[in-house]
PDB file of N, CA and C in Angstrom:
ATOM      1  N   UNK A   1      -3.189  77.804 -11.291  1.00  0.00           N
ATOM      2  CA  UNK A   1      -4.082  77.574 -12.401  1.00  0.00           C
ATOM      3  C   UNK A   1      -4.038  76.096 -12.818  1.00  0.00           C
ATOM      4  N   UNK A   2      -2.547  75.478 -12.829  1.00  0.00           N
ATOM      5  CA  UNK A   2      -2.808  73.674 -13.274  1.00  0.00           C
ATOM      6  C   UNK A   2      -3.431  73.058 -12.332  1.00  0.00           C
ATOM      7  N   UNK A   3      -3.279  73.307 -10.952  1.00  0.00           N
ATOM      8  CA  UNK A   3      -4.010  72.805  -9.840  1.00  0.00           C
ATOM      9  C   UNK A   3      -5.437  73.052  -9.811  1.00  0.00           C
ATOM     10  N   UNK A   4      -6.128  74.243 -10.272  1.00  0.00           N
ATOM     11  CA  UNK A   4      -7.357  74.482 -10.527  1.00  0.00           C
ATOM     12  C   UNK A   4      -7.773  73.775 -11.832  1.00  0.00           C
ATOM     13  N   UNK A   5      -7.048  72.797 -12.759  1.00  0.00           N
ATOM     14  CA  UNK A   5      -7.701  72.857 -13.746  1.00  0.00           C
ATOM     15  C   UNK A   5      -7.525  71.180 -13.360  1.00  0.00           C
ATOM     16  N   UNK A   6      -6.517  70.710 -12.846  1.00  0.00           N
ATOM     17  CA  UNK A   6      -7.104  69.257 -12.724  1.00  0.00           C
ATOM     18  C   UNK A   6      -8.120  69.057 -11.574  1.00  0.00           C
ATOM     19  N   UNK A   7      -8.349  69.951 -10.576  1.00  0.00           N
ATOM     20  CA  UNK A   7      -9.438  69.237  -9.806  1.00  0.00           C
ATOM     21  C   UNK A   7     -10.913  69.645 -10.664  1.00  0.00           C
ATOM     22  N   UNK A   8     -10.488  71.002 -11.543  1.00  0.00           N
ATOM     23  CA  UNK A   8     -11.851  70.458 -12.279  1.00  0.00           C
ATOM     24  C   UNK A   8     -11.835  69.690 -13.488  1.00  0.00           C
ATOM     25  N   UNK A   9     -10.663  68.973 -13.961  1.00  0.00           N
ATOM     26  CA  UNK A   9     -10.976  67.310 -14.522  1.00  0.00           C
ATOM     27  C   UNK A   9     -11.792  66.211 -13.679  1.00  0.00           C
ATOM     28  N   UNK A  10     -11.245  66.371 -12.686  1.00  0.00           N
ATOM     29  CA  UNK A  10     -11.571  65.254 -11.915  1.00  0.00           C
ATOM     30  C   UNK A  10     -12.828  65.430 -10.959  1.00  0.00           C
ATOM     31  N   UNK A  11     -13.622  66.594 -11.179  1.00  0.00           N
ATOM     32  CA  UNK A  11     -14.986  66.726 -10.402  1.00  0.00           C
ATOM     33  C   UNK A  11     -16.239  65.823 -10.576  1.00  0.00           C
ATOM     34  N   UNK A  12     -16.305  64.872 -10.239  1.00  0.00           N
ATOM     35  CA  UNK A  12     -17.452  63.778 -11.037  1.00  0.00           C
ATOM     36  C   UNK A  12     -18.508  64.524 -11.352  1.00  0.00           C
ATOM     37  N   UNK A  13     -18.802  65.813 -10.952  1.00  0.00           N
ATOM     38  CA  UNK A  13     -19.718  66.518 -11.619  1.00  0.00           C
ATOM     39  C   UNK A  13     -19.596  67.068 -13.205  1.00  0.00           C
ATOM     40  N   UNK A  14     -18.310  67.511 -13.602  1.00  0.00           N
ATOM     41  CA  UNK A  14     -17.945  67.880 -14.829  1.00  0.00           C
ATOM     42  C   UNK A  14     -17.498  66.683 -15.306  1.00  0.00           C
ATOM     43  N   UNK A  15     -17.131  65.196 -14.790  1.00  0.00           N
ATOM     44  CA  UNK A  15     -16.853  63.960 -15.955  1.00  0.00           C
ATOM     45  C   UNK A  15     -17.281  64.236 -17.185  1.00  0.00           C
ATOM     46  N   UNK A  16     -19.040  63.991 -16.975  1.00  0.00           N
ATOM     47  CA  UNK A  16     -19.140  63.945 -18.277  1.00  0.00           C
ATOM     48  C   UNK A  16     -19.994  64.939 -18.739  1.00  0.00           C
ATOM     49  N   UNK A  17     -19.728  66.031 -18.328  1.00  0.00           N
ATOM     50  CA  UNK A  17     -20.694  67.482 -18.637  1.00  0.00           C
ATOM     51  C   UNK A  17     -20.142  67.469 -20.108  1.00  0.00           C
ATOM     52  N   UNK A  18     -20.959  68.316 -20.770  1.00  0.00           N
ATOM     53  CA  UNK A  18     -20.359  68.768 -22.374  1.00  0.00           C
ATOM     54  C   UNK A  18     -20.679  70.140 -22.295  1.00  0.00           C
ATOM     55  N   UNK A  19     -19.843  70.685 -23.384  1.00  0.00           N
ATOM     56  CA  UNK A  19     -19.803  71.821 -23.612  1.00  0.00           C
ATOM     57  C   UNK A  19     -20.717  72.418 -24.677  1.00  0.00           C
ATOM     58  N   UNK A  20     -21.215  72.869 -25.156  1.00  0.00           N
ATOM     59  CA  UNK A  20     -22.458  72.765 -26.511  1.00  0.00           C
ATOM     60  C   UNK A  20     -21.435  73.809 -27.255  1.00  0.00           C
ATOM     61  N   UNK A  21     -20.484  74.518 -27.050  1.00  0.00           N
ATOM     62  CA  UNK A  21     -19.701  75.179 -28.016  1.00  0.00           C
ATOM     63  C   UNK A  21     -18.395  74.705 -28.749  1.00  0.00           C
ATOM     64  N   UNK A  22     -18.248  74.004 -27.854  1.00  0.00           N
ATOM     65  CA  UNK A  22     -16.677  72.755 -27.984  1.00  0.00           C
ATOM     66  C   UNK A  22     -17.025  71.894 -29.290  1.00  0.00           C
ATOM     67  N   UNK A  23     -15.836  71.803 -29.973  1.00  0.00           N
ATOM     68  CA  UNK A  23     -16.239  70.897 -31.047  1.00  0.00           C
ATOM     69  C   UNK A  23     -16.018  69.293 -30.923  1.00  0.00           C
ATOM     70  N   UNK A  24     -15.971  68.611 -31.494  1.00  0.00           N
ATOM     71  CA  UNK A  24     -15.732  67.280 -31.287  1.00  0.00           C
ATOM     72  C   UNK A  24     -13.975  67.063 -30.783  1.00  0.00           C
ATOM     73  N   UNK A  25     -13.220  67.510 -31.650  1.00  0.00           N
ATOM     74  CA  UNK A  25     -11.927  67.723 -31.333  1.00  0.00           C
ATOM     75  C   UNK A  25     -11.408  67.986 -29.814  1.00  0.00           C
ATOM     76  N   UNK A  26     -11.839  69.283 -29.595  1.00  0.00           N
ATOM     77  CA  UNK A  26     -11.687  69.484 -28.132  1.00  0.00           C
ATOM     78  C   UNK A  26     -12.441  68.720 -26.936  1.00  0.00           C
ATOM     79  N   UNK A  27     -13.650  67.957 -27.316  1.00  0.00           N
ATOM     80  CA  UNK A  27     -14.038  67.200 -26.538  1.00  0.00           C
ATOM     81  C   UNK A  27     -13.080  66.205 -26.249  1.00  0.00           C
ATOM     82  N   UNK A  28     -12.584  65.450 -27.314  1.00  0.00           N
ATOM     83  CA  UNK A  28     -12.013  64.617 -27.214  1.00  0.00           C
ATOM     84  C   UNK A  28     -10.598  64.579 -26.715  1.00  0.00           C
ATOM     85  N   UNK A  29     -10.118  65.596 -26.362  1.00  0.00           N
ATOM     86  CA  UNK A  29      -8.789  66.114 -25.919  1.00  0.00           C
ATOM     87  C   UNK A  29      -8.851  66.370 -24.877  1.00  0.00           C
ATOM     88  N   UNK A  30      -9.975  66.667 -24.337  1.00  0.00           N
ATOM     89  CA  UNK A  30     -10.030  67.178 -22.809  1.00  0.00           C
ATOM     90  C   UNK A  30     -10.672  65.279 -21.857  1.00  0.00           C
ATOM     91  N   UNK A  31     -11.270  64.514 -22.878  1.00  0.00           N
ATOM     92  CA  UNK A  31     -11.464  63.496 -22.428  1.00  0.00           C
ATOM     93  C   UNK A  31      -9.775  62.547 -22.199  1.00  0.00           C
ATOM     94  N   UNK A  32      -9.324  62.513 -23.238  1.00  0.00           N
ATOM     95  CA  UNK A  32      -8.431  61.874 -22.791  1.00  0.00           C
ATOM     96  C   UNK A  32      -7.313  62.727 -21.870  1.00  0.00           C
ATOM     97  N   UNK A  33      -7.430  63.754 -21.452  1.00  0.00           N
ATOM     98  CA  UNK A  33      -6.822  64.931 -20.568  1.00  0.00           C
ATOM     99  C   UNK A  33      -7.166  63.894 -19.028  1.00  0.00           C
ATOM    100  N   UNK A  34      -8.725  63.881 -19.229  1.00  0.00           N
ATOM    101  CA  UNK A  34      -9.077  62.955 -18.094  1.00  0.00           C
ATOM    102  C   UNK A  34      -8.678  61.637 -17.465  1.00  0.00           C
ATOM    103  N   UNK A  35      -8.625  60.769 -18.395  1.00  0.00           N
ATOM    104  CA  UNK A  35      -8.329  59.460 -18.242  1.00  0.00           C
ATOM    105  C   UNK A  35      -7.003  59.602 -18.195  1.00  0.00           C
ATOM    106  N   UNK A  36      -5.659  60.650 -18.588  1.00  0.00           N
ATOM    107  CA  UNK A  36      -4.526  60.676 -17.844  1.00  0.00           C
ATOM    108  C   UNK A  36      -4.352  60.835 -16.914  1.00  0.00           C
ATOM    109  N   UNK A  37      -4.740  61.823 -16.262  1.00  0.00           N
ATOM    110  CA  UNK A  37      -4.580  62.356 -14.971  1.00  0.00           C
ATOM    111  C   UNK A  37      -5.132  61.357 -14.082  1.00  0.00           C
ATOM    112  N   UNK A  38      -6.572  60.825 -14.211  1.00  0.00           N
ATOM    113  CA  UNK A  38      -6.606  59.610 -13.672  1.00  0.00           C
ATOM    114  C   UNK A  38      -5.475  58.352 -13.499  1.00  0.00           C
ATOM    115  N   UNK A  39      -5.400  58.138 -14.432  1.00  0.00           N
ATOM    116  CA  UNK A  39      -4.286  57.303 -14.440  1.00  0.00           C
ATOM    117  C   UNK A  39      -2.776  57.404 -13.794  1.00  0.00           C
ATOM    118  N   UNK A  40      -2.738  58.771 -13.862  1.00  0.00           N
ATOM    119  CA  UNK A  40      -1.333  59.203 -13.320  1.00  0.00           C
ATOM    120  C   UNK A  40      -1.765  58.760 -11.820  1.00  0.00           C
ATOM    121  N   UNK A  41      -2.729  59.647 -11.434  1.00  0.00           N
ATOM    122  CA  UNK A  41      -2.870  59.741  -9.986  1.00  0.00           C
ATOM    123  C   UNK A  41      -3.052  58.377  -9.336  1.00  0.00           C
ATOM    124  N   UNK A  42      -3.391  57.172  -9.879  1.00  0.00           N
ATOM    125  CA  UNK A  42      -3.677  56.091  -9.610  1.00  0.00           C
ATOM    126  C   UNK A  42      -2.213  55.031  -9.667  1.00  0.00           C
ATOM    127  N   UNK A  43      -1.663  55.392 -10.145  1.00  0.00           N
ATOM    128  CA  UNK A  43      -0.035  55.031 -10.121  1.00  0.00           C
ATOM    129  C   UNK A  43       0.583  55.272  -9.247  1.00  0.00           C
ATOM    130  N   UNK A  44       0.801  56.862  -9.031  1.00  0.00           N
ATOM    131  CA  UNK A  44       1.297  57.433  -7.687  1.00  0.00           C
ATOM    132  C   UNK A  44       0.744  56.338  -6.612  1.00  0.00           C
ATOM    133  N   UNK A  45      -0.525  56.705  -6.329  1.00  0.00           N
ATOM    134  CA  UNK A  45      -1.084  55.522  -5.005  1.00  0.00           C
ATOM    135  C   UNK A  45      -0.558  54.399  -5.225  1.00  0.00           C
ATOM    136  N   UNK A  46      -0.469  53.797  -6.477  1.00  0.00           N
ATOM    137  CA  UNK A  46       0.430  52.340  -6.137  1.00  0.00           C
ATOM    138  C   UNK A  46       1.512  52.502  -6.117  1.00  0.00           C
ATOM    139  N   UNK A  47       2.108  53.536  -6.339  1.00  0.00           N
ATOM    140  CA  UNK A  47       3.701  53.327  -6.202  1.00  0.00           C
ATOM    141  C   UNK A  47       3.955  53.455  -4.648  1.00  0.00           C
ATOM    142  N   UNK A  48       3.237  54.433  -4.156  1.00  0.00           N
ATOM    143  CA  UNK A  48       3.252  54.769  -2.647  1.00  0.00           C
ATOM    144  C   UNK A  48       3.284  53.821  -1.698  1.00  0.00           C
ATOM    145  N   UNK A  49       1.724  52.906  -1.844  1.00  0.00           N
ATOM    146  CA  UNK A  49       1.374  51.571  -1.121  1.00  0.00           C
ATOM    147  C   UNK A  49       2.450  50.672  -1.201  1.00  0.00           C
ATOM    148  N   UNK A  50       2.961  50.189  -2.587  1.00  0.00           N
ATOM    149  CA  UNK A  50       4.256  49.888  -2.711  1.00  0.00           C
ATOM    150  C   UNK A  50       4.919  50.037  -1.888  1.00  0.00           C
ATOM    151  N   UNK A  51       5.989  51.335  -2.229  1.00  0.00           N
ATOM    152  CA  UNK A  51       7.005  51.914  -1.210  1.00  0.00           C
ATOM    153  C   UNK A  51       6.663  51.953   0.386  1.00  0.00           C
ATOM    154  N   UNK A  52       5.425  52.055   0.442  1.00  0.00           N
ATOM    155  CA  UNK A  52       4.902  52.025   2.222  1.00  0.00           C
ATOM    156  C   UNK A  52       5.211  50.596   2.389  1.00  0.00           C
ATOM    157  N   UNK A  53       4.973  49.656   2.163  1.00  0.00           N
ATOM    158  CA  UNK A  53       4.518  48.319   2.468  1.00  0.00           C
ATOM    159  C   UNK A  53       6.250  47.560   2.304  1.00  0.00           C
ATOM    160  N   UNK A  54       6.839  48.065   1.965  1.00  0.00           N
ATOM    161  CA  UNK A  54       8.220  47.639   1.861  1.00  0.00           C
ATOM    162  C   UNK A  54       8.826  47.711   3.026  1.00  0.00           C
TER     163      UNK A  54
END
């Protein structure tokens, strides 16, 4: 289920879909939900390239 729920963070189809029942709150929680996981995952790759390239 966490594995199903970040690839649908990260579906450029749902980026920036909205929900019309969601309130502002939860929009905004699930946005920055996004831009972590992004971020995480974009670290990993540099830490990797890093560690590869060493």
């Amino acid at each position: 289920m966490f594995l199903k729920k970040i690839l649908y963070y990260l579906n450029p189809l749902n980026l920036f879909h909205r929900d019309p029942e969601a309130d502002v709150n939860l929009r905004m929680m699930h946005g920055v939900n996004k831009i972590s996981i992004l971020l995480f995952l974009i670290c990993m790759i540099v830490l990797a390239v890093r560690w590869l390239t060493k």
